[in-house]
Protein backbone atom coordinates (compact mmCIF):
# COMPACT_ATOMS: atom_id res chain seq x y z
CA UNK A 1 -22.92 -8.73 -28.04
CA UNK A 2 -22.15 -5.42 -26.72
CA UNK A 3 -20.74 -4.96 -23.07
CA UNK A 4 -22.05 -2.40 -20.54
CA UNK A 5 -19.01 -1.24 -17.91
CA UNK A 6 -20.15 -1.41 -14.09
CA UNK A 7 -19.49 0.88 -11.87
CA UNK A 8 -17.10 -0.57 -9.42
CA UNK A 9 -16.79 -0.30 -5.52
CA UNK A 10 -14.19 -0.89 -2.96
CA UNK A 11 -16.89 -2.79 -0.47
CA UNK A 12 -14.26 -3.15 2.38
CA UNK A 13 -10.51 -3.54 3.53
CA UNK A 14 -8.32 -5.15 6.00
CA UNK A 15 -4.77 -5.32 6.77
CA UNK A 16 -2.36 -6.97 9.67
CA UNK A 17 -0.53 -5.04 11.77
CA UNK A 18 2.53 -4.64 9.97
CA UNK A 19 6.34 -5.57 11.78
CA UNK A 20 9.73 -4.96 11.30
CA UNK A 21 11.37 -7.84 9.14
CA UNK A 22 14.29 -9.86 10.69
CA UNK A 23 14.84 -12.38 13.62
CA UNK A 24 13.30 -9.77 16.10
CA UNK A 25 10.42 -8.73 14.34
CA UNK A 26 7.30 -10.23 15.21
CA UNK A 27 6.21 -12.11 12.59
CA UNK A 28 9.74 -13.46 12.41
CA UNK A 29 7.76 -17.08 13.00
CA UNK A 30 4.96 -16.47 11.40
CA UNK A 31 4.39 -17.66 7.92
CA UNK A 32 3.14 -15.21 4.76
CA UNK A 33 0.76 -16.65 3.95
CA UNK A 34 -0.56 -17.66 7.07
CA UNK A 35 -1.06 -13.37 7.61
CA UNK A 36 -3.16 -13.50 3.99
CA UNK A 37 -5.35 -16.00 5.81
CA UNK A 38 -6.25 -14.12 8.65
CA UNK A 39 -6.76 -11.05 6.32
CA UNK A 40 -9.12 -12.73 4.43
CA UNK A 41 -11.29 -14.66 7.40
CA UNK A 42 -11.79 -11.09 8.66
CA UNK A 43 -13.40 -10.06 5.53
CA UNK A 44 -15.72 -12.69 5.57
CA UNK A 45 -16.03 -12.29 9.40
CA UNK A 46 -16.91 -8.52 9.16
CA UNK A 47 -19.16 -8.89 6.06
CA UNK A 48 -21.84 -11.62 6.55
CA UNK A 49 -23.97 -11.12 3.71
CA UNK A 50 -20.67 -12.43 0.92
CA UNK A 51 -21.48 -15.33 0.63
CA UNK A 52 -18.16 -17.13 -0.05
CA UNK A 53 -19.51 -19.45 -2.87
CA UNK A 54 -19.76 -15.92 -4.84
CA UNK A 55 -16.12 -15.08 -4.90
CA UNK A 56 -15.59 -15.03 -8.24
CA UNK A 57 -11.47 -14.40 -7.54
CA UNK A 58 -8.99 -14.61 -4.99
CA UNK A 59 -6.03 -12.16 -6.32
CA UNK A 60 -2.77 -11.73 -3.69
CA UNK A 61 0.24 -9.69 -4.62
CA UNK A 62 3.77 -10.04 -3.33
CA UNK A 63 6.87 -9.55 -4.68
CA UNK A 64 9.65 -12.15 -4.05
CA UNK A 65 6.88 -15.41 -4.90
CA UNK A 66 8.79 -17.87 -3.64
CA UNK A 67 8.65 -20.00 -0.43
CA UNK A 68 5.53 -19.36 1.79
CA UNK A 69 5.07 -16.61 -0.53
CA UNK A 70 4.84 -18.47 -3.51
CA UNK A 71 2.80 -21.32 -4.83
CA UNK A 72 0.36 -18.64 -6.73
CA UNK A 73 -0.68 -17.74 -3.20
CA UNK A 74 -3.95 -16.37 -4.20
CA UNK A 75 -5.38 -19.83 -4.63
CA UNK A 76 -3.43 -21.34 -2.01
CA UNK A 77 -4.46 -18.58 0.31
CA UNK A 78 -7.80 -18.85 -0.53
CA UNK A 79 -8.25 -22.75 0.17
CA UNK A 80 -6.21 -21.99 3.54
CA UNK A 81 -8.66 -19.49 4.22
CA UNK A 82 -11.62 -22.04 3.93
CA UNK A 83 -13.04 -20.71 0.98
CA UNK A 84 -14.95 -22.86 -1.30
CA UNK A 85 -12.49 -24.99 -3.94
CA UNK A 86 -14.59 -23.39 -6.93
CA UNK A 87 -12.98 -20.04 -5.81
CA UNK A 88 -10.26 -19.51 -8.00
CA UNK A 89 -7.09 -17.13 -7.35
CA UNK A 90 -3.67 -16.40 -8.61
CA UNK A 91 -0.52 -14.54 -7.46
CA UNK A 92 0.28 -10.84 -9.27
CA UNK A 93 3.60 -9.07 -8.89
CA UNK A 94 4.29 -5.50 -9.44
CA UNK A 95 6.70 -5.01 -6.61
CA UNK A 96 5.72 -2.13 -4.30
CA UNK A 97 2.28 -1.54 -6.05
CA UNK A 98 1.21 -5.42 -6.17
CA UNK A 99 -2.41 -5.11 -3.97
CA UNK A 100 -2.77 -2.23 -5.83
CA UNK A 101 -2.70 -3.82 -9.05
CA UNK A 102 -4.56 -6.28 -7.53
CA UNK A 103 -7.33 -4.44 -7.25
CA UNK A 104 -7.49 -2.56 -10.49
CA UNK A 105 -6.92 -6.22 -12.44
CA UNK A 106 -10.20 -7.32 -10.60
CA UNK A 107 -11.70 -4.27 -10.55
CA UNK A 108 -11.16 -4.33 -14.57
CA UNK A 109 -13.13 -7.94 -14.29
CA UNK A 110 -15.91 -6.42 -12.52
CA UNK A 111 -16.30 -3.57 -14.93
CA UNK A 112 -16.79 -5.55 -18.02
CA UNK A 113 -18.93 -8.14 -16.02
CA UNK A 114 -16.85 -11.39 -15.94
CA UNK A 115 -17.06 -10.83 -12.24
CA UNK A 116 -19.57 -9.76 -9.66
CA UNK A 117 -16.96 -9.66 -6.36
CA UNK A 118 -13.68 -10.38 -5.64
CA UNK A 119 -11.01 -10.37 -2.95
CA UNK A 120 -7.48 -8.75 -3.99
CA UNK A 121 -4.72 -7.96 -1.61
CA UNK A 122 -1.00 -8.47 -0.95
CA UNK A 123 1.95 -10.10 1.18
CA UNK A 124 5.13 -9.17 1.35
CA UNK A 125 7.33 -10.68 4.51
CA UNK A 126 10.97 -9.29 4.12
CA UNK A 127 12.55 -10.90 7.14
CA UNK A 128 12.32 -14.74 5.21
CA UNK A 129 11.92 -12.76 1.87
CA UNK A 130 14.59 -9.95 1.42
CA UNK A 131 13.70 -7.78 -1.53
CA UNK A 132 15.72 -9.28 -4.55
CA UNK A 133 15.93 -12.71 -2.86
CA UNK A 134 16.94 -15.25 -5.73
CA UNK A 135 16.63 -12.92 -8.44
CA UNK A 136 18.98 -12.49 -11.12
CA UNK A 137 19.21 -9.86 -12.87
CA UNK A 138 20.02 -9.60 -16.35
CA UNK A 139 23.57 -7.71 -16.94
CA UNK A 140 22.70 -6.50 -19.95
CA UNK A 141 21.24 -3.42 -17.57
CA UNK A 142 24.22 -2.68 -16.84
CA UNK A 143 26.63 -3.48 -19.46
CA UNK A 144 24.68 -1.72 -22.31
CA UNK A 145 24.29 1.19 -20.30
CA UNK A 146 20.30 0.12 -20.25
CA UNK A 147 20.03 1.51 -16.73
CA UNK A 148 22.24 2.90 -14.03
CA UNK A 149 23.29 1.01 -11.42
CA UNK A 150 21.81 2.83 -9.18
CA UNK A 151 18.15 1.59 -10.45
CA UNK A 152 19.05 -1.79 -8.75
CA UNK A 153 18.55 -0.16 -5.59
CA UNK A 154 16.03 1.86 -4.17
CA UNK A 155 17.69 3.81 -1.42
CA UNK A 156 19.84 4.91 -4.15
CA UNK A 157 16.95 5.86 -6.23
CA UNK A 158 15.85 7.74 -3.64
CA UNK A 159 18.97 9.94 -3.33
CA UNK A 160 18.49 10.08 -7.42
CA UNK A 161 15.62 11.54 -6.49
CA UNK A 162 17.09 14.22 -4.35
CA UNK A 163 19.51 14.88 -7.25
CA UNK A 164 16.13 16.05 -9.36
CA UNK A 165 14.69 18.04 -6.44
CA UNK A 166 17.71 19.84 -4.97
CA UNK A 167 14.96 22.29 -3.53
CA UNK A 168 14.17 18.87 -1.29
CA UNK A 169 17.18 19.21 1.51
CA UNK A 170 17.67 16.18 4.12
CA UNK A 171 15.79 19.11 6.51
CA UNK A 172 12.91 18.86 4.53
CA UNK A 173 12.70 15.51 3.71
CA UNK A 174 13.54 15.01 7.85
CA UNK A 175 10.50 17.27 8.46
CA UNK A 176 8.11 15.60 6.63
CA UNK A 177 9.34 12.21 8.47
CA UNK A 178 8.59 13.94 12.14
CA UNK A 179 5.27 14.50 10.97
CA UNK A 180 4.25 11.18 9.20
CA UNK A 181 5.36 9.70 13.07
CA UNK A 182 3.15 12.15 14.85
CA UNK A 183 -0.14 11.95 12.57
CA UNK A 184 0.02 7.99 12.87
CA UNK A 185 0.67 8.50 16.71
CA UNK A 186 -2.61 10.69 17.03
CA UNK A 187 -4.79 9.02 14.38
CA UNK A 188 -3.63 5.44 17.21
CA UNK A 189 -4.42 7.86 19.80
CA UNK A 190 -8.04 8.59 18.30
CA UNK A 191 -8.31 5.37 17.35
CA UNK A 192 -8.35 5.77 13.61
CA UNK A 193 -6.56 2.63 12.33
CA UNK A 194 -7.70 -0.34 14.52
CA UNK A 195 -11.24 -0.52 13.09
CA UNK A 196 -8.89 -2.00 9.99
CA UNK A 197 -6.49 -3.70 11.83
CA UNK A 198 -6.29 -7.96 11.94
CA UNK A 199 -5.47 -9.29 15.52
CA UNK A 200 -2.76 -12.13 14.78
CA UNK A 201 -1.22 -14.25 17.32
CA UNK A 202 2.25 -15.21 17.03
CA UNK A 203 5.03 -17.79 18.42
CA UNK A 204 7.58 -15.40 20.86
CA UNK A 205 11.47 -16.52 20.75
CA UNK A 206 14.27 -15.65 21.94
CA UNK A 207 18.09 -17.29 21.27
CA UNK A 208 18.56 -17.55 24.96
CA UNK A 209 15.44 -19.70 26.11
CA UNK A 210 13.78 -20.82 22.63
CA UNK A 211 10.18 -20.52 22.53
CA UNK A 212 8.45 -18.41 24.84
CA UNK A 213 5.11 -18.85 24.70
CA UNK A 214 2.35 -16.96 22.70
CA UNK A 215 1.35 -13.69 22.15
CA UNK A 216 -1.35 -10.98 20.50
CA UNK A 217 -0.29 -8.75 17.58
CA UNK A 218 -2.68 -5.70 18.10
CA UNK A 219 -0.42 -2.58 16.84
CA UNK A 220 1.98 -1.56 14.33
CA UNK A 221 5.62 -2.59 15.22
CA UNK A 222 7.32 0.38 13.34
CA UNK A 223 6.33 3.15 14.66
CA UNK A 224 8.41 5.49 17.03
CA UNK A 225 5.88 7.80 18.25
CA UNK A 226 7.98 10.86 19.57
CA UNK A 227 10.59 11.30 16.84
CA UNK A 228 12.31 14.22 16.58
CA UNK A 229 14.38 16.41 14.30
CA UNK A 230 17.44 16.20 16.58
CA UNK A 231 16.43 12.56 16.51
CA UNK A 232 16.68 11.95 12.68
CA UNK A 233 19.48 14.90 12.25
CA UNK A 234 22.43 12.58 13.10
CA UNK A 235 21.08 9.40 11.09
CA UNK A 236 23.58 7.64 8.97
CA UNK A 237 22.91 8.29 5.03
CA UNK A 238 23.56 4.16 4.21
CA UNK A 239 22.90 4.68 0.37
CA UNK A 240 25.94 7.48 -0.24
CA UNK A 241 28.40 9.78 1.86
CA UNK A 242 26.65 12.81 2.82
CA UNK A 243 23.61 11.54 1.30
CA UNK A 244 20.09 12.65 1.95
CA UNK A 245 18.17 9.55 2.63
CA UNK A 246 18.06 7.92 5.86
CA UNK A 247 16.30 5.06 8.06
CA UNK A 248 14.55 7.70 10.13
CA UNK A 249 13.25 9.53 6.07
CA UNK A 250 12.11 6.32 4.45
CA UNK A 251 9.82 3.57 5.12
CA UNK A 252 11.76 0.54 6.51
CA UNK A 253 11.95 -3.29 5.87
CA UNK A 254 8.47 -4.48 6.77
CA UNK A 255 6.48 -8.13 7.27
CA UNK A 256 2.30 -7.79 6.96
CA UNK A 257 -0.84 -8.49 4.86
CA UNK A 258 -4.01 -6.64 3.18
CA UNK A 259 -7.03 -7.76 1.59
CA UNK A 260 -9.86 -6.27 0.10
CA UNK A 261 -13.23 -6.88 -1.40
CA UNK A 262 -13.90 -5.22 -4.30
CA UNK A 263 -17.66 -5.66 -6.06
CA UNK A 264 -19.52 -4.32 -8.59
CA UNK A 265 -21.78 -1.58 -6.83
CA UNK A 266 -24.97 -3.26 -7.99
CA UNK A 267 -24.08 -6.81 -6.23
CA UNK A 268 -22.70 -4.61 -2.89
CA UNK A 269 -25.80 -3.21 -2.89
CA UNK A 270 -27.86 -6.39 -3.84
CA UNK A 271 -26.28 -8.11 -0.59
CA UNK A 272 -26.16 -5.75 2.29
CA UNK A 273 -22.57 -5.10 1.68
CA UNK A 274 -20.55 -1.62 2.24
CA UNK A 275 -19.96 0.88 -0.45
CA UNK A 276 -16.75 3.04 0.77
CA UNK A 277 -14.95 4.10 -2.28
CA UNK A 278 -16.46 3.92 -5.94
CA UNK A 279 -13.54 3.45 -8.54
CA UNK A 280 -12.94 6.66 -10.72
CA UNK A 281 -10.32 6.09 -12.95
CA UNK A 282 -6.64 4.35 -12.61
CA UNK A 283 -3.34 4.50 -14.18
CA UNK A 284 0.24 3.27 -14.33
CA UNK A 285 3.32 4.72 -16.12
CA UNK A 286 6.75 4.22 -16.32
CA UNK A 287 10.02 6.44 -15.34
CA UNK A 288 13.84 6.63 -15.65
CA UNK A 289 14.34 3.29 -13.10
CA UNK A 290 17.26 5.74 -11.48
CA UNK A 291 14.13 8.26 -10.02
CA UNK A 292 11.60 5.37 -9.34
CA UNK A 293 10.34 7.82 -6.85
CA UNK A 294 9.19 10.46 -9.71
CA UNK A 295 6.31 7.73 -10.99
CA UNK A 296 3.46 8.45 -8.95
CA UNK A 297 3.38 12.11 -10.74
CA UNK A 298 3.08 11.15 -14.13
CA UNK A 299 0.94 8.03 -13.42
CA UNK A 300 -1.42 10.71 -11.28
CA UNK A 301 -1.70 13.00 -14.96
CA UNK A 302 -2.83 9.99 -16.75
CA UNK A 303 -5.57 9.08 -14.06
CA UNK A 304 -6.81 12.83 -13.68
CA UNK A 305 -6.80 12.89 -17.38
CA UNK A 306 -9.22 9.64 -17.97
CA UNK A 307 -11.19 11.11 -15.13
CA UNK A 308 -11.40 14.65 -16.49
CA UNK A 309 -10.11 16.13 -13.37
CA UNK A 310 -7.63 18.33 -12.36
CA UNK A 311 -5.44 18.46 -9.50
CA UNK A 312 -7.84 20.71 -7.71
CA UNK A 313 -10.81 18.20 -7.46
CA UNK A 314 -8.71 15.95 -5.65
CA UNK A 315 -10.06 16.51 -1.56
CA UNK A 316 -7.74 13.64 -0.02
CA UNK A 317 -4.35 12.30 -0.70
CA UNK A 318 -3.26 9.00 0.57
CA UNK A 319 0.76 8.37 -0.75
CA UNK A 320 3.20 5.56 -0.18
CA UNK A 321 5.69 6.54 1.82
CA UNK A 322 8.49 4.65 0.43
CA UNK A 323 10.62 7.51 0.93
CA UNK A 324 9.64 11.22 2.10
CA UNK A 325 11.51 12.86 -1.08
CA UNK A 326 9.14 11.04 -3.21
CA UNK A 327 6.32 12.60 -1.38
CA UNK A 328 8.08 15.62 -1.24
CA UNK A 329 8.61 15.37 -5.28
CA UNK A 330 5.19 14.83 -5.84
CA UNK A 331 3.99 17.47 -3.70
CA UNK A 332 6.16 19.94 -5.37
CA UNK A 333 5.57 19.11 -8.71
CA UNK A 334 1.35 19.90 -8.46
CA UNK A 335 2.13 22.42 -6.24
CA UNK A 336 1.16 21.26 -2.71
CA UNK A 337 2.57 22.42 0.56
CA UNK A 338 4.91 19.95 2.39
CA UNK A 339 2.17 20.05 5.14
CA UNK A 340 -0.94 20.57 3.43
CA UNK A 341 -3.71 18.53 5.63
CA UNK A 342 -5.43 16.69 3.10
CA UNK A 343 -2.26 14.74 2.46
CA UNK A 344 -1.82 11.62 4.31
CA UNK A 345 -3.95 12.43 7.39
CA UNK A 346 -3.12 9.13 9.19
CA UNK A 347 0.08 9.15 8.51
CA UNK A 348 2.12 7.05 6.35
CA UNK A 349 4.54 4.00 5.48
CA UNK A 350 7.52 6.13 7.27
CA UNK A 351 5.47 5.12 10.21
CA UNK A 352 3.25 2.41 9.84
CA UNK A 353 6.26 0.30 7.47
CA UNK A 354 5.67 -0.61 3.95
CA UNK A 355 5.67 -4.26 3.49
CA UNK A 356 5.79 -3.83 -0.31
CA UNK A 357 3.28 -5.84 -2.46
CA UNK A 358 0.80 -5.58 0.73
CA UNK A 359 0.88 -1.67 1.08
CA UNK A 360 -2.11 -0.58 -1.96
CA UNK A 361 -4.51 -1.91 0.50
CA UNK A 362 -3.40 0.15 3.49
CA UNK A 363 -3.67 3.74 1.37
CA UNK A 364 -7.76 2.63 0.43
CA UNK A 365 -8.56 1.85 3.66
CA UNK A 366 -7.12 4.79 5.22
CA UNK A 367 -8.75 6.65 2.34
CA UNK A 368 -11.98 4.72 3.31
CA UNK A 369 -12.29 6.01 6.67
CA UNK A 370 -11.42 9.25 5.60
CA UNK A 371 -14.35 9.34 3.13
CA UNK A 372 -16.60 8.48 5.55
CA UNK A 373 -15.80 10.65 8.12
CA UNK A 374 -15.63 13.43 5.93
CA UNK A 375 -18.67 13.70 3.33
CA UNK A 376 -17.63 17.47 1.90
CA UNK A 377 -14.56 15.56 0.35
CA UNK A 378 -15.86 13.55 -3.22
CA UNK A 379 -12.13 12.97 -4.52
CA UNK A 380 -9.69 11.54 -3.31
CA UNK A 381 -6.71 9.37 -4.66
CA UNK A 382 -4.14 6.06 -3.51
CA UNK A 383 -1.11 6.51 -5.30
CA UNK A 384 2.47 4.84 -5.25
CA UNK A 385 6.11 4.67 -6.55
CA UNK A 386 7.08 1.51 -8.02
CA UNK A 387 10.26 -0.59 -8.38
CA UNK A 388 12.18 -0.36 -11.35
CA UNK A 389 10.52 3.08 -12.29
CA UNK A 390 6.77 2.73 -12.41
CA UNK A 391 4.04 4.97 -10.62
CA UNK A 392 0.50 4.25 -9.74
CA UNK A 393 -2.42 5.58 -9.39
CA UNK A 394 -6.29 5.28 -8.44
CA UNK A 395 -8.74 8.00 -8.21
CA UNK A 396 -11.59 6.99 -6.04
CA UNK A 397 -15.35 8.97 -5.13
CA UNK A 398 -16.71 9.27 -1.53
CA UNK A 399 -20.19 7.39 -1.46
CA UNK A 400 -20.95 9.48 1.36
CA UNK A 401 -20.15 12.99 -0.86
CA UNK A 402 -22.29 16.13 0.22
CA UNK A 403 -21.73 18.87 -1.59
CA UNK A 404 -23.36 21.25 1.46
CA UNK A 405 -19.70 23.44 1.25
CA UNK A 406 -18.62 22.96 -2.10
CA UNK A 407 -15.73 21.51 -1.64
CA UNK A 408 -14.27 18.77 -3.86
């Protein structure tokens, strides 16, 4: 019997505050999964008419699956979360872009009708998780000259990277850092990001005294509002000696959670729920794993390509900021000014953090609000760098489009 593709919509989006990993961060006694749950209750909290017996999947990203992140966490999570037992759900790893690909595997589902709504997300909680933890890799990468070394190691990737792009100097790369810090500092400041944003409460310690009571996470722990280019001009380069990439140019080591409901547009509309992005087109590709950071640009042709778009019809830009010479590389390649002002309006992961598997999320709800608040826009696009040379991609189209200007 012939199938009939659905158009697919990105109904609404949530996400944690995100922290710095380690033993001062604050999630640092907080579990992962316990941050998926909270994601998730606030979906159902801020969208009354899903009816949880409907949830046809639970899918939850993160990269290193083991301990509280393991346990295919999308069911897990899901049960945690109170959701009915008939919901299924299942864990998805593709490091960095993990809730993305959470959302296009459902979204896929949708399309062709096996499901009517699902929730997809990620976790990713780096201070009990490093990136890598427990892996082994196979040495055959190495010792038959498979990959570089380098590829093992994303900081050095990112200087790779620079290698490509010598046109992208440590000034520039510094410059675009200043102003991912100051456009999350004024979209805070205009209160642009805590519509999205998941109170959690957390257990405070301290080696001196133990526990110390509870508190309210309300804010994003990264950011340093106020950064400077004298700030960032003295930064060590960790990843080689008179390198280009620093802590103050890339996104650091992050703990947090996303979550998202994605429907088909016919059962959003059906139930009272939000349409805020409908799903255009999506695409992966892979890259040398030494220049991970170059993936999001070929993964971006393929997605324009199935969407017969160009460059141009894109109105909106929201890009992981792993690290700001990936940006920067992207940017240059379609031609885009370093500060053009559809890109990353919020601000980015050099701000906010990037708690890999979870981050997909953040760039469509930023993208979400953007839509709304801006109807002359009817393109826009999430896109990402990926471990181990992979790039992502989603093209999405503004519900609320008005073509009174013109403009894409």
């Amino acid at each position: 019997m012939p199938r009939t593709v659905r158009d697919v919509v990105f109904v609404d989006g949530v996400r944690t505050p995100f922290g710095k990993a380690g033993p001062k961060g604050i999630y640092h006694e907080t579990r992962a999964d316990d941050l998926v749950v909270k994601a998730i209750r606030e979906l159902l909290r801020r969208n009354p008419g899903l009816d949880p017996k409907k949830i046809d999947e639970v899918a939850i990203a993160a990269t290193t699956q083991i301990g509280d992140q393991g346990l295919t966490i999308g069911r897990t999570a899901g049960i945690l979360a109170g959701l009915p037992t008939s919901v299924p759900g299942y864990s998805i790893d593709r490091m960095c872009a993990g809730a993305l690909t959470a959302v296009t595997t459902v979204a896929g589902s949708v399309a062709f009708g096996a499901y009517d709504v699902a929730i997809a997300g990620g976790v990713e909680h780096m201070g009990r998780h490093p990136m890598g933890e427990g892996v082994d890799p196979n040495p055959r990468f190495v010792s038959e000259k498979l990959v570089d070394e380098s590829a093992l190691f994303m900081g050095m990737t990112a200087e790779n990277l620079h290698d490509r792009y010598p046109q992208i100097t440590k000034q520039r790369a510094d410059e675009y850092a200043v102003r991912s810090q100051e456009k999350a500092a004024k979209a805070y400041a205009n209160g642009k990001i805590q519509a999205d944003l998941v109170p959690v409460s957390v257990r405070r310690t301290n080696e001196e005294a133990g526990e110390t009571g509870w508190g309210l996470v309300t804010a994003d722990e990264p950011m340093r509002p106020g950064t400077t280019l004298e700030n960032l001009a003295n930064l060590k380069t960790p990843f080689r000696v008179h390198g280009r990439v620093t802590a103050g140019n890339a996104a650091g080591l992050n703990d947090g959670a996303t979550a998202s409901v994605i429907a088909s547009e016919d059962f959003a509309r059906e139930n009272g729920l939000p349409v805020k992005m409908r799903l255009v087109s999506y695409s992966f590709a892979g890259v040398e794993p030494e220049v991970m950071g170059y993936g999001p640009i070929p993964a971006t042709e393929k997605a324009l390509a199935q969407a017969g778009l160009s460059i141009s019809d894109i109105g909106l830009f929201e890009i992981n900021e792993a690290f700001a010479v990936q940006v920067l590389a992207f940017l240059e390649h379609y031609g885009i000014a370093d500060d053009d002002e559809r890109v990353n309006q919020y601000g980015g992961a050099i701000a906010f953090g990037h708690p890999l598997a979870s981050s997909g999320v953040r760039l469509m709800t930023q993208l979400a609000r953007q839509f709304e608040e801006q109807p002359h826009v009817r393109y826009g696009l999430t896109t990402m760098c990926v471990g181990f040379g992979m790039g992502a991609t989603v093209i999405w189209e503004n519900p609320h489009f008005e073509n009174a200007g013109g403009s894409k």
